[in-house]
C-alpha atoms as a PDB file:
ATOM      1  CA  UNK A   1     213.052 118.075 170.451  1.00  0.00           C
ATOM      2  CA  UNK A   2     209.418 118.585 169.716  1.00  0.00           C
ATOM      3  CA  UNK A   3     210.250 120.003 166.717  1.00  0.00           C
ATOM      4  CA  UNK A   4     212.617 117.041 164.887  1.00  0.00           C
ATOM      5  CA  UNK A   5     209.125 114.611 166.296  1.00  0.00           C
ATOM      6  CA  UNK A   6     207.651 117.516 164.277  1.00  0.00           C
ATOM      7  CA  UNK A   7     209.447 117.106 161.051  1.00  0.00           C
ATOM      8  CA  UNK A   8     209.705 113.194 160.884  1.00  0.00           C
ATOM      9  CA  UNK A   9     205.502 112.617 161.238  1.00  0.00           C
ATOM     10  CA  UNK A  10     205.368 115.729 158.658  1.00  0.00           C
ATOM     11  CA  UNK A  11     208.193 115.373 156.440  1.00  0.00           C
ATOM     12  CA  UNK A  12     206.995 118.182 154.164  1.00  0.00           C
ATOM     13  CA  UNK A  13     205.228 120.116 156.491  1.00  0.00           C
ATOM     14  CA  UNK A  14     205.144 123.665 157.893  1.00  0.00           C
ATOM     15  CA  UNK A  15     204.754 124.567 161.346  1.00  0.00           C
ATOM     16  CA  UNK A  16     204.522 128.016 163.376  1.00  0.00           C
ATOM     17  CA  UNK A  17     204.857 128.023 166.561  1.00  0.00           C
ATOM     18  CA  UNK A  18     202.464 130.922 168.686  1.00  0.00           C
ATOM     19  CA  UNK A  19     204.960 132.321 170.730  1.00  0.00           C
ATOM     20  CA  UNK A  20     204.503 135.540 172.963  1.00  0.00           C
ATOM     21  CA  UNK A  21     205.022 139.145 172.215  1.00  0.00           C
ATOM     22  CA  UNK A  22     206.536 139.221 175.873  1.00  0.00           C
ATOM     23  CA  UNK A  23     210.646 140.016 175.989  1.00  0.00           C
ATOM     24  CA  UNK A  24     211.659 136.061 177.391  1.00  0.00           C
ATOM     25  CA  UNK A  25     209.354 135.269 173.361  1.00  0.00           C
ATOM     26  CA  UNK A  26     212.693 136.521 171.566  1.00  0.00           C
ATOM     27  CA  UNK A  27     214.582 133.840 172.720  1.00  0.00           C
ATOM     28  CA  UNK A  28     212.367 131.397 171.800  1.00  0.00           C
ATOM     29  CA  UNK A  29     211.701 132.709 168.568  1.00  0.00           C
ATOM     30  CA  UNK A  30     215.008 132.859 167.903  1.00  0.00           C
ATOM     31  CA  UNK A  31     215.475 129.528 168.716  1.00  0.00           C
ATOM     32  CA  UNK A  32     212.529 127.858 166.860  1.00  0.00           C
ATOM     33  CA  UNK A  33     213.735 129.465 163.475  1.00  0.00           C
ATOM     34  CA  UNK A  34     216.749 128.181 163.887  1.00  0.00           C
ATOM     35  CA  UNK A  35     214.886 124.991 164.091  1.00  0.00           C
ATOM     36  CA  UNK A  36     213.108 125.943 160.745  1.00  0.00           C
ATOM     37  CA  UNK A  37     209.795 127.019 162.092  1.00  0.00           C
ATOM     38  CA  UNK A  38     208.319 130.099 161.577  1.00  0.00           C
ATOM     39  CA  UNK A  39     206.573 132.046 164.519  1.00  0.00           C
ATOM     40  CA  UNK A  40     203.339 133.789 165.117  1.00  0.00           C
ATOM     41  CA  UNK A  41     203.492 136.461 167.806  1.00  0.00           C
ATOM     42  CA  UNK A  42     200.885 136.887 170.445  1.00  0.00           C
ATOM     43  CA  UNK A  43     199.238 135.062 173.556  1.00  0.00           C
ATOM     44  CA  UNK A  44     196.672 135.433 175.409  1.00  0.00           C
ATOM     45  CA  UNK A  45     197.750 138.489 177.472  1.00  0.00           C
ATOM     46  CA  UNK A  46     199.003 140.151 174.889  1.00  0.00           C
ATOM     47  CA  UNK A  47     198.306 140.797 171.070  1.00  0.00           C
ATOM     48  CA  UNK A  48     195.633 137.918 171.428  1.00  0.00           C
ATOM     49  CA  UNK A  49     193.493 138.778 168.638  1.00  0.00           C
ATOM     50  CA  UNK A  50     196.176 139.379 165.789  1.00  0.00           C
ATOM     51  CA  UNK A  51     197.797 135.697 166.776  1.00  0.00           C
ATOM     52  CA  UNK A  52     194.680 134.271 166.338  1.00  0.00           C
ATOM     53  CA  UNK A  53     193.950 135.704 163.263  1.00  0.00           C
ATOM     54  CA  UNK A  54     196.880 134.478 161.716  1.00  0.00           C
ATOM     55  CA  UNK A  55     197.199 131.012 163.205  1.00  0.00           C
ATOM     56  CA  UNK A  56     193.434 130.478 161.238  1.00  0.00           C
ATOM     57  CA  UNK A  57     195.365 132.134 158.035  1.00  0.00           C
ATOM     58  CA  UNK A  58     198.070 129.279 158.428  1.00  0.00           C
ATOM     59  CA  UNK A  59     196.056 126.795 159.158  1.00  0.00           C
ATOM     60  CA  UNK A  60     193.859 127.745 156.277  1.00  0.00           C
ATOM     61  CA  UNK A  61     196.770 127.794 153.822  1.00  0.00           C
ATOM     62  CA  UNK A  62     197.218 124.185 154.608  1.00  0.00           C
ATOM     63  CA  UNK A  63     200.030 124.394 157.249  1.00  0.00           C
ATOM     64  CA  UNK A  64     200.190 123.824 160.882  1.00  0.00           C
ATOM     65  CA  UNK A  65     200.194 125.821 164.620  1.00  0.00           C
ATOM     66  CA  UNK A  66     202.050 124.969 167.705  1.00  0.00           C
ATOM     67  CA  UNK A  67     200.730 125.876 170.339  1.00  0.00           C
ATOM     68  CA  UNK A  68     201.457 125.844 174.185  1.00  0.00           C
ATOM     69  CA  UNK A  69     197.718 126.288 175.097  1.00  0.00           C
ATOM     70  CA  UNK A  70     197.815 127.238 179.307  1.00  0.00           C
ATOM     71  CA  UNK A  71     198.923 131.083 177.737  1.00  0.00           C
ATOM     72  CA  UNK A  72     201.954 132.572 179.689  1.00  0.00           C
ATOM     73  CA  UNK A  73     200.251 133.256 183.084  1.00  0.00           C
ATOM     74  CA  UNK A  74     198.961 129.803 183.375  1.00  0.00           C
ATOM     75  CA  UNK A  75     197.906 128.629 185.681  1.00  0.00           C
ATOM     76  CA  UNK A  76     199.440 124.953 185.237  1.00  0.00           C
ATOM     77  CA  UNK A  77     197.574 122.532 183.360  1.00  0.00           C
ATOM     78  CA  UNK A  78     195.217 124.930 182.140  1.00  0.00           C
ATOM     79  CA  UNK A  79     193.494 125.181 178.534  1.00  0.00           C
ATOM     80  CA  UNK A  80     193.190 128.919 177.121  1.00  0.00           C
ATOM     81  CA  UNK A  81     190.731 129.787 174.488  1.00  0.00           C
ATOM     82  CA  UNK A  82     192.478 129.981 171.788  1.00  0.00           C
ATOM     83  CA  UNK A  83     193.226 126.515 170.995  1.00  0.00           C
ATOM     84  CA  UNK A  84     189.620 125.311 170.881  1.00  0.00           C
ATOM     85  CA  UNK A  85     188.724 129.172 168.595  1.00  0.00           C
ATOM     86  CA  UNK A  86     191.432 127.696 166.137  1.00  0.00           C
ATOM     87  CA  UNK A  87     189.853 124.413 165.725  1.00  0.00           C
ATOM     88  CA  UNK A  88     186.567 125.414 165.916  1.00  0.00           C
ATOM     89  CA  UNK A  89     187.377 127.956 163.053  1.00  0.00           C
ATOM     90  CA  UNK A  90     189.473 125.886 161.011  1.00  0.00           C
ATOM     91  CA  UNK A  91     188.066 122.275 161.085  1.00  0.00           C
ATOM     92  CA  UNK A  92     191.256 121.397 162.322  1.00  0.00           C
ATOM     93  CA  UNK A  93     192.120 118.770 164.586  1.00  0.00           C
ATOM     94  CA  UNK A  94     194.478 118.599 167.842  1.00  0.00           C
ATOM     95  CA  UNK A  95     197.279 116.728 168.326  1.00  0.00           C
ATOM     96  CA  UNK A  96     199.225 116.443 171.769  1.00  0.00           C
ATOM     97  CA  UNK A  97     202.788 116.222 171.882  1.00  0.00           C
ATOM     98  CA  UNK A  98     204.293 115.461 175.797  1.00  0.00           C
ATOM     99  CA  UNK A  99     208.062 114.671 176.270  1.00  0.00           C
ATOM    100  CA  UNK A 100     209.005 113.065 179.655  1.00  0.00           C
ATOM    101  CA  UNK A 101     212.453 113.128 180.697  1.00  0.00           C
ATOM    102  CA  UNK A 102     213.898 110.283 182.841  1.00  0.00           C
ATOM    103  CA  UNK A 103     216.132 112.401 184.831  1.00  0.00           C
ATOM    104  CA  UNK A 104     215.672 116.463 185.253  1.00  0.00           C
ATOM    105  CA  UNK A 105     215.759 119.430 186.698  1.00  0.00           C
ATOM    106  CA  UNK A 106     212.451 121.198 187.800  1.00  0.00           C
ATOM    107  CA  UNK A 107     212.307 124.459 188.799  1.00  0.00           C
ATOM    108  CA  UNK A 108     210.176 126.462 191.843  1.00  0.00           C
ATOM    109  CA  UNK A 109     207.911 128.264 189.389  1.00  0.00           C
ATOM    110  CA  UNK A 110     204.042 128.538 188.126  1.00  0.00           C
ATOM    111  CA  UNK A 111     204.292 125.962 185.532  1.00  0.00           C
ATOM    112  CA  UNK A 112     206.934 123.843 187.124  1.00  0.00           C
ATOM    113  CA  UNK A 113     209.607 124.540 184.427  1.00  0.00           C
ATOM    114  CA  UNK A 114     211.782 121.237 183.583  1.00  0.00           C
ATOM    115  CA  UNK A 115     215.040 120.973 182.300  1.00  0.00           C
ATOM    116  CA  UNK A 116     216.313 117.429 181.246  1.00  0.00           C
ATOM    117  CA  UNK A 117     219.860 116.343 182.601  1.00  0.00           C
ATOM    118  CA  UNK A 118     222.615 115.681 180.103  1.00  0.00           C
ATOM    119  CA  UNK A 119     222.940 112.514 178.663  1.00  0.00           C
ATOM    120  CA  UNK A 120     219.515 111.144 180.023  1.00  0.00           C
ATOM    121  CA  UNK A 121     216.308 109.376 178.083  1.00  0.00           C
ATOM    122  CA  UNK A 122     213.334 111.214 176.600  1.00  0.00           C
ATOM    123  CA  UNK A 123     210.353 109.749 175.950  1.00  0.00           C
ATOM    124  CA  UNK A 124     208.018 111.318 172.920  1.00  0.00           C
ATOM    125  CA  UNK A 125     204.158 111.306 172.767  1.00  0.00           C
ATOM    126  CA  UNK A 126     202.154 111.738 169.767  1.00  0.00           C
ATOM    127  CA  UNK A 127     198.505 111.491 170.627  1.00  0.00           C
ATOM    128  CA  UNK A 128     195.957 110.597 167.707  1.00  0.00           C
ATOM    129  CA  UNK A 129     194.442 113.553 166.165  1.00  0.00           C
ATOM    130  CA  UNK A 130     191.663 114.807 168.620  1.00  0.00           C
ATOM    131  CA  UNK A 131     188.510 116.823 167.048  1.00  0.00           C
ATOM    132  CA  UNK A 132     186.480 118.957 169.337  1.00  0.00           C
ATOM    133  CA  UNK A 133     183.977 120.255 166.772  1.00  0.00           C
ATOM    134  CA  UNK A 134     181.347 118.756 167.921  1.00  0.00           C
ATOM    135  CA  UNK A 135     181.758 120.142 172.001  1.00  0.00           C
ATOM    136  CA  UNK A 136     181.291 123.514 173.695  1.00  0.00           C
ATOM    137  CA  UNK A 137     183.796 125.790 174.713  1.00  0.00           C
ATOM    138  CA  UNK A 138     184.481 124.475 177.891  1.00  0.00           C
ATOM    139  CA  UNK A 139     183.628 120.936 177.134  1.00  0.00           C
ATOM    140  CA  UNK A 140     186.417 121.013 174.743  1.00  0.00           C
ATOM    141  CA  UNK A 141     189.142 122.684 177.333  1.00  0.00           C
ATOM    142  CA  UNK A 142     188.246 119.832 179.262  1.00  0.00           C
ATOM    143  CA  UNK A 143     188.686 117.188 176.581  1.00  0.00           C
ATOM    144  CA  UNK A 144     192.188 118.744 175.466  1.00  0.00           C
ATOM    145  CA  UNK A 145     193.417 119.174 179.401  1.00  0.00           C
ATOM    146  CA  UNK A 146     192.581 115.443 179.885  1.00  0.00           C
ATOM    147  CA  UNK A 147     194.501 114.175 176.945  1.00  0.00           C
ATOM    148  CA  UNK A 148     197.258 116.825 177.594  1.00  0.00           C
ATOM    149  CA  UNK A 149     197.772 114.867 181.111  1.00  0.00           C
ATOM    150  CA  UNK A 150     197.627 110.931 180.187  1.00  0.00           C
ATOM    151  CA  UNK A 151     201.749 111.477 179.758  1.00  0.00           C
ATOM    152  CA  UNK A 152     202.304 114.921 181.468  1.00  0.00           C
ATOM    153  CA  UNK A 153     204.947 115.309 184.339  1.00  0.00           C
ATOM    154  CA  UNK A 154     203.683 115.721 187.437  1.00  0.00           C
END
């Protein structure tokens, strides 16, 4: 749904999503451009360097990154580096999207994967745009973890 919150505080906008090179990335991939947004390959594990490279192109070029920023290895809760090298880099500010579901399904695994229940209530989160240019590299992680968990499931 992130995407549709997305589209209506951006009406205009354009928005690719960093997505891993990693087989289960397809799907998702496939999925977002259905949605309309366009996908930048690469993570932290794996092809690292060329995703960032183009996620400061897009940014750059006046258009936007989403970004899942504890990489695909986790652990949970945790703040990679390449969110805060894209901001740094760019000038661009953060913005925090959480969903909570009211009723869901949560599964046994590292990041505590959640699947909402049919015909239950979601409740969106925008945060206000967050700048870190002024922090350190681990000062910002920080910053960006604690805001990421003001409306995080637990």
């Amino acid at each position: 749904m992130q995407p549709f919150n997305y589209q209506k505080l951006k009406p205009k906008g354009k928005v690719s999503a960093m997505i891993s090179e990693h087989k289960d990335g397809e799907a998702i991939t496939k999925t977002v451009e259905y949605l309309g947004i366009d996908s930048i390959r690469g993570s932290s594990s794996k092809g690292g360097a060329k995703a960032l490279i183009a996620a400061i192109k897009e940014i750059k070029g006046g258009d936007d990154i989403a970004i899942t920023p504890d990489g695909p290895r986790g652990p949970r809760h945790s703040v990679a580096d390449g969110i805060v090298a894209i901001s740094k880099k760019t000038n661009a500010k953060i913005l925090i999207f959480n969903c909570k579901p009211k009723s869901y399904w949560q599964f046994n695994s590292w990041d505590k994967f959640i699947v909402p229940k049919p015909f239950g209530t979601l409740e969106f989160f925008i945060q206000e745009p967050l700048s870190i240019e002024d922090l350190e590299m681990e000062e910002a992680k920080e910053l960006i973890k604690e805001k990421m968990l003001i409306n995080a499931m637990s």
